[in-house]
N, C-alpha and C. Protein backbone atom coordinates (compact mmCIF):
# COMPACT_ATOMS: atom_id res chain seq x y z
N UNK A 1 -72.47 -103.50 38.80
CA UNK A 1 -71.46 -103.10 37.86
C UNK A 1 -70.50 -102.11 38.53
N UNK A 2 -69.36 -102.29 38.46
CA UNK A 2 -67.99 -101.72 39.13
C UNK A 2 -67.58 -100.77 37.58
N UNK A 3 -67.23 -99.31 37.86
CA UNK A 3 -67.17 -98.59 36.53
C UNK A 3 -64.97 -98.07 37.07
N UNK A 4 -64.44 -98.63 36.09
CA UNK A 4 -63.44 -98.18 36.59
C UNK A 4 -62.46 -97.14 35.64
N UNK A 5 -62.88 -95.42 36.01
CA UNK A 5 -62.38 -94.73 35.37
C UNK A 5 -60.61 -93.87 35.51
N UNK A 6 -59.76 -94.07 34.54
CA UNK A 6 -58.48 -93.55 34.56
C UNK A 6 -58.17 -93.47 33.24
N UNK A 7 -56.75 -93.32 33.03
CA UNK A 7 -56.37 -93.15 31.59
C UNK A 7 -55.43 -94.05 30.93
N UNK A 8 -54.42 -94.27 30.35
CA UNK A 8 -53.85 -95.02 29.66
C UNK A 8 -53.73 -96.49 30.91
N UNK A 9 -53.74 -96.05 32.54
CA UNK A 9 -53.52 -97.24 33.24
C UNK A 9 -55.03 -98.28 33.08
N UNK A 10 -56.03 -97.53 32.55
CA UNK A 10 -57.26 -98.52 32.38
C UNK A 10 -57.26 -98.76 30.77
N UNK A 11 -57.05 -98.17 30.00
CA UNK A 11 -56.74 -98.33 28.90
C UNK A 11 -55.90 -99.84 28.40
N UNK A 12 -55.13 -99.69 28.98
CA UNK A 12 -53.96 -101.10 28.75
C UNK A 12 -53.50 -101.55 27.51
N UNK A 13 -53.50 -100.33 26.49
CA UNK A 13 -53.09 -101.08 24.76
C UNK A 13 -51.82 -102.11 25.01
N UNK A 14 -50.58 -101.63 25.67
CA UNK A 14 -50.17 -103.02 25.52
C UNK A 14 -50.01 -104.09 26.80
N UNK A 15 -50.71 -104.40 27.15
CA UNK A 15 -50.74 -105.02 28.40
C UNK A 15 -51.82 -106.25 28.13
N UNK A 16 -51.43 -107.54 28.31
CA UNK A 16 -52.20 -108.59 27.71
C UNK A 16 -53.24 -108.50 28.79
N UNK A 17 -54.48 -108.76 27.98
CA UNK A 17 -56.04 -108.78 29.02
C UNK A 17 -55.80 -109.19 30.36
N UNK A 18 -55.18 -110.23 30.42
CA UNK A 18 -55.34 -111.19 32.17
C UNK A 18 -54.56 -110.19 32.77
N UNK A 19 -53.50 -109.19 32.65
CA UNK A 19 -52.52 -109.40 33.41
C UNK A 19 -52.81 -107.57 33.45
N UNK A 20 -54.38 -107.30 32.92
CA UNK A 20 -54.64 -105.87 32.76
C UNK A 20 -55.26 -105.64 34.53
N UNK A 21 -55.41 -104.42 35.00
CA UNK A 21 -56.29 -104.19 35.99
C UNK A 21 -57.58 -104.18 36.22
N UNK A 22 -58.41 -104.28 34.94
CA UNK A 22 -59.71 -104.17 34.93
C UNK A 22 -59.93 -105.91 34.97
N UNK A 23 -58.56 -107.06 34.26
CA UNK A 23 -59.18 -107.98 34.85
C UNK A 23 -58.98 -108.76 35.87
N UNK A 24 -58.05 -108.22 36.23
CA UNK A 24 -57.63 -108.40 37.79
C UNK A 24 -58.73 -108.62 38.62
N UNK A 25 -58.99 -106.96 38.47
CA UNK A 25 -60.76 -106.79 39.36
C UNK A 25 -61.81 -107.66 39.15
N UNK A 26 -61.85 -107.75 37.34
CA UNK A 26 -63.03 -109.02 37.30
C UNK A 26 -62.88 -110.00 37.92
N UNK A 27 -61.68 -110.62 37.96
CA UNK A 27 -61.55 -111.58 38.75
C UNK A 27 -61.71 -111.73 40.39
N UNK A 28 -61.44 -110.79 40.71
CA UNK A 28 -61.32 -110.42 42.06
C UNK A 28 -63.26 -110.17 42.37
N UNK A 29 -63.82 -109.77 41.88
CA UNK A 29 -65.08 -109.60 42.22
C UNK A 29 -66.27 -110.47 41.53
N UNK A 30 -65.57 -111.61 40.99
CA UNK A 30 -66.29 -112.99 40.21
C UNK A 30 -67.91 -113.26 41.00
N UNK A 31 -68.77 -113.24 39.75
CA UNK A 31 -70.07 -113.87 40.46
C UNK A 31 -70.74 -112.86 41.37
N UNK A 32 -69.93 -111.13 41.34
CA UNK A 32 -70.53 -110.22 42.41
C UNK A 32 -70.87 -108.93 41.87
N UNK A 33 -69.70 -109.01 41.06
CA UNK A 33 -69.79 -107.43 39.98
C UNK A 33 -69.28 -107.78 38.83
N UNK A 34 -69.65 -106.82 37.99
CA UNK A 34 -69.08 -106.74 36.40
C UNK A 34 -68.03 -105.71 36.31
N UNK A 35 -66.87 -106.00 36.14
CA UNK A 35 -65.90 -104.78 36.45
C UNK A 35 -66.24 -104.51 34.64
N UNK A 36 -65.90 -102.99 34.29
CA UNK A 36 -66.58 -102.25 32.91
C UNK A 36 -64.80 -101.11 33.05
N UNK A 37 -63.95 -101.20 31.52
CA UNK A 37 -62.87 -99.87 32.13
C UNK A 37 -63.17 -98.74 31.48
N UNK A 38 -62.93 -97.75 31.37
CA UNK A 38 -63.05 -96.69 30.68
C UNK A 38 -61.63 -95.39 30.87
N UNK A 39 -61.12 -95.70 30.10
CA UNK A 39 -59.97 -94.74 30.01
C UNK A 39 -59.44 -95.09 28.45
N UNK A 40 -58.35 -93.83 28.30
CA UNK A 40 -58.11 -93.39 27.35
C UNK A 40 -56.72 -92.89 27.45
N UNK A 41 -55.15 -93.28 26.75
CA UNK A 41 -54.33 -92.22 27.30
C UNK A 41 -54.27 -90.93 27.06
N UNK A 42 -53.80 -90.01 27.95
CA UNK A 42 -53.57 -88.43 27.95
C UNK A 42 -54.95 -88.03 28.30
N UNK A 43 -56.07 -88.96 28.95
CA UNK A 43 -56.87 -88.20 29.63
C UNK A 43 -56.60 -87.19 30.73
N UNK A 44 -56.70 -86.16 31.10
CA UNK A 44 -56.77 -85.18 32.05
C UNK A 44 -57.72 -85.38 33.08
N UNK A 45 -57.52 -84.95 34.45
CA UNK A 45 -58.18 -85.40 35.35
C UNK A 45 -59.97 -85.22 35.22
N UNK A 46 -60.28 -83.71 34.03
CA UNK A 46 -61.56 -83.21 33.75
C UNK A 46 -62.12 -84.09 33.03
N UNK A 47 -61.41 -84.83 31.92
CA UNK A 47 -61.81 -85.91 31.37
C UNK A 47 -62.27 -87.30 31.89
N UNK A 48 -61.84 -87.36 33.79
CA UNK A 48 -62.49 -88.66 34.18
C UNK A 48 -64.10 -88.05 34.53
N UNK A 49 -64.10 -86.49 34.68
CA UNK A 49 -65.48 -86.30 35.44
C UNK A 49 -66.24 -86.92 34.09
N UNK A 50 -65.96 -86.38 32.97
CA UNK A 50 -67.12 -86.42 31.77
C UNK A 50 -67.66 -88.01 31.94
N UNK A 51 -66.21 -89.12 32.06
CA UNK A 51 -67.03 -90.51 32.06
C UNK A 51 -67.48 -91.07 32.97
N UNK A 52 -67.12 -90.21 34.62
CA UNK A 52 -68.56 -90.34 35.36
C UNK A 52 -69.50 -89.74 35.16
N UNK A 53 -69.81 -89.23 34.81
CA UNK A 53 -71.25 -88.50 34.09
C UNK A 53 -71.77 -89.97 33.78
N UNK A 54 -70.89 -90.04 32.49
CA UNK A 54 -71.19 -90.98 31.60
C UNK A 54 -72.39 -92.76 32.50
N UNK A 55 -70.86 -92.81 32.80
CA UNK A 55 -71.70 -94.16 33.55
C UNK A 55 -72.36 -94.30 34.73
N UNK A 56 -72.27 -92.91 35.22
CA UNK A 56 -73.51 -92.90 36.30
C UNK A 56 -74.86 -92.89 35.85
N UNK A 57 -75.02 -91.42 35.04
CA UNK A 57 -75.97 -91.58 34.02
C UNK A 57 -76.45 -92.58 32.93
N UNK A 58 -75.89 -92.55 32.18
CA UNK A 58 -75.77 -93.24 30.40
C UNK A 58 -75.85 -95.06 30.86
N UNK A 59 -74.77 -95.35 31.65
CA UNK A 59 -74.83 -96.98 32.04
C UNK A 59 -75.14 -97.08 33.24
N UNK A 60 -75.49 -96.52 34.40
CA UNK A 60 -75.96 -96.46 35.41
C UNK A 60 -75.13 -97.63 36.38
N UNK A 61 -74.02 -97.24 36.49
CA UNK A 61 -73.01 -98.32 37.12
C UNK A 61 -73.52 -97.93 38.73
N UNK A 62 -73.17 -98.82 39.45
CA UNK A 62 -73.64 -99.12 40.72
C UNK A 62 -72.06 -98.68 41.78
N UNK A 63 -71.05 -99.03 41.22
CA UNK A 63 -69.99 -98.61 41.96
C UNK A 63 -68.96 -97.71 40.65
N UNK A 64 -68.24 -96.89 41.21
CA UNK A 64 -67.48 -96.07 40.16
C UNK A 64 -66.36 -96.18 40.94
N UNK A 65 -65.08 -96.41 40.32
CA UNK A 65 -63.34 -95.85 40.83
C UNK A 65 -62.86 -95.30 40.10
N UNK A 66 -61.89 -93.96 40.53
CA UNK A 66 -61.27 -93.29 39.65
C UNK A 66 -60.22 -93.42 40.06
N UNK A 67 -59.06 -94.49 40.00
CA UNK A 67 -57.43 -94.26 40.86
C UNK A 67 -56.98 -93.63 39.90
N UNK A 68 -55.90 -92.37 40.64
CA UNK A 68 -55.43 -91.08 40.39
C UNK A 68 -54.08 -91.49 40.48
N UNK A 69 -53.09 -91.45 39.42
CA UNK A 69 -51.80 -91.54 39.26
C UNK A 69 -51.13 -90.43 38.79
N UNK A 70 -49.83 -90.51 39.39
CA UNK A 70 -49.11 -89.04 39.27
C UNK A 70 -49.25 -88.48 37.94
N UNK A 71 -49.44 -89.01 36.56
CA UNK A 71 -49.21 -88.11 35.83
C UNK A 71 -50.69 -87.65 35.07
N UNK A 72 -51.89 -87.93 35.68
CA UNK A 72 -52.88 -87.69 35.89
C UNK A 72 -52.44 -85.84 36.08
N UNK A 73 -51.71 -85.72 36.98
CA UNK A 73 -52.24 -84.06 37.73
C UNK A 73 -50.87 -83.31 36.09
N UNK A 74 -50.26 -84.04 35.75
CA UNK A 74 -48.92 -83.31 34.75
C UNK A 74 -50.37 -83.34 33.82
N UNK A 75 -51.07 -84.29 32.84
CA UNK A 75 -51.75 -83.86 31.65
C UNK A 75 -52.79 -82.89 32.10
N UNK A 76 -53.22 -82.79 33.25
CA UNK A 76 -54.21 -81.62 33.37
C UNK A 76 -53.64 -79.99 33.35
N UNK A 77 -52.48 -80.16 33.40
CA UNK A 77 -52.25 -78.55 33.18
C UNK A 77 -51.31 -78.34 31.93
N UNK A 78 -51.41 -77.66 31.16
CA UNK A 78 -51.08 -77.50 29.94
C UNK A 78 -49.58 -77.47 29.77
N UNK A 79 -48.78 -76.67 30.74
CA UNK A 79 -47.64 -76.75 31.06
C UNK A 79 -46.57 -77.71 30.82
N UNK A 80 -47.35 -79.10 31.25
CA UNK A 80 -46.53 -80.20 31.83
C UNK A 80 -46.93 -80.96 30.73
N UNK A 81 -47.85 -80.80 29.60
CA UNK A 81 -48.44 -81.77 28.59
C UNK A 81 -47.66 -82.07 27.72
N UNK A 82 -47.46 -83.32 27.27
CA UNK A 82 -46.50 -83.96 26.54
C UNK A 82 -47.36 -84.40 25.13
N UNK A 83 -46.68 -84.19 23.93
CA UNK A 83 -47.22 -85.33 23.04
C UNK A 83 -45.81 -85.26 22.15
N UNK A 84 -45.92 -86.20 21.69
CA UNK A 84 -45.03 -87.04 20.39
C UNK A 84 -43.74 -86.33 21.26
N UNK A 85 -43.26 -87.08 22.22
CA UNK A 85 -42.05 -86.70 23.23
C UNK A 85 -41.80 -84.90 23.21
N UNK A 86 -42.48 -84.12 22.75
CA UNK A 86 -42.05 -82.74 22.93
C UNK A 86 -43.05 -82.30 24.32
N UNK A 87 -42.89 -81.58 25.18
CA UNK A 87 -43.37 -80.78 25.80
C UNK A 87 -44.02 -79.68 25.31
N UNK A 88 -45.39 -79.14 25.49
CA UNK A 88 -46.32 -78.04 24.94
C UNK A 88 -45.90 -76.85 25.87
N UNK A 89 -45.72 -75.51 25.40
CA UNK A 89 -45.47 -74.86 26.52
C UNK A 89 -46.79 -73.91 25.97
């Protein structure tokens, strides 16, 4: 099992299944691994440790990825955090 943790880019609400990254990978690793996604948008980078915890422990995944995209490092500091288009200061 391939555990692939990020945030709204593993997430994919609007992004049709095939053309998502998690099934890209399934496809890409057919008959070898089970690609599994786990993200959420506006996760913060502290928020990918919790769901490796998670599936190292809890589902005991065999391989874990966390690809890190630029706005990964903006929601982790409070500064740069966005919701409903306003900036939090």
């Amino acid at each position: 099992m391939l555990a692939v943790i990020s945030d709204s880019y593993m997430e994919a609400v609007m992004v049709p299944y095939l053309e998502s990254a998690h099934s890209r990978l399934s496809e890409s690793f057919a008959n070898r691994l089970r690609v599994y996604s786990f993200g959420m948008s506006g996760t913060p980078l502290s928020g990918y440790l919790g769901y490796t915890d998670y599936v190292r422990d809890g589902v005991r995944a065999r391989k874990i990825g966390d690809p890190v995209v630029d706005n990964g490092f903006d929601e982790s500091l409070i500064r740069y955090r966005h919701r409903c288009g306003q900036t939090i200061f």
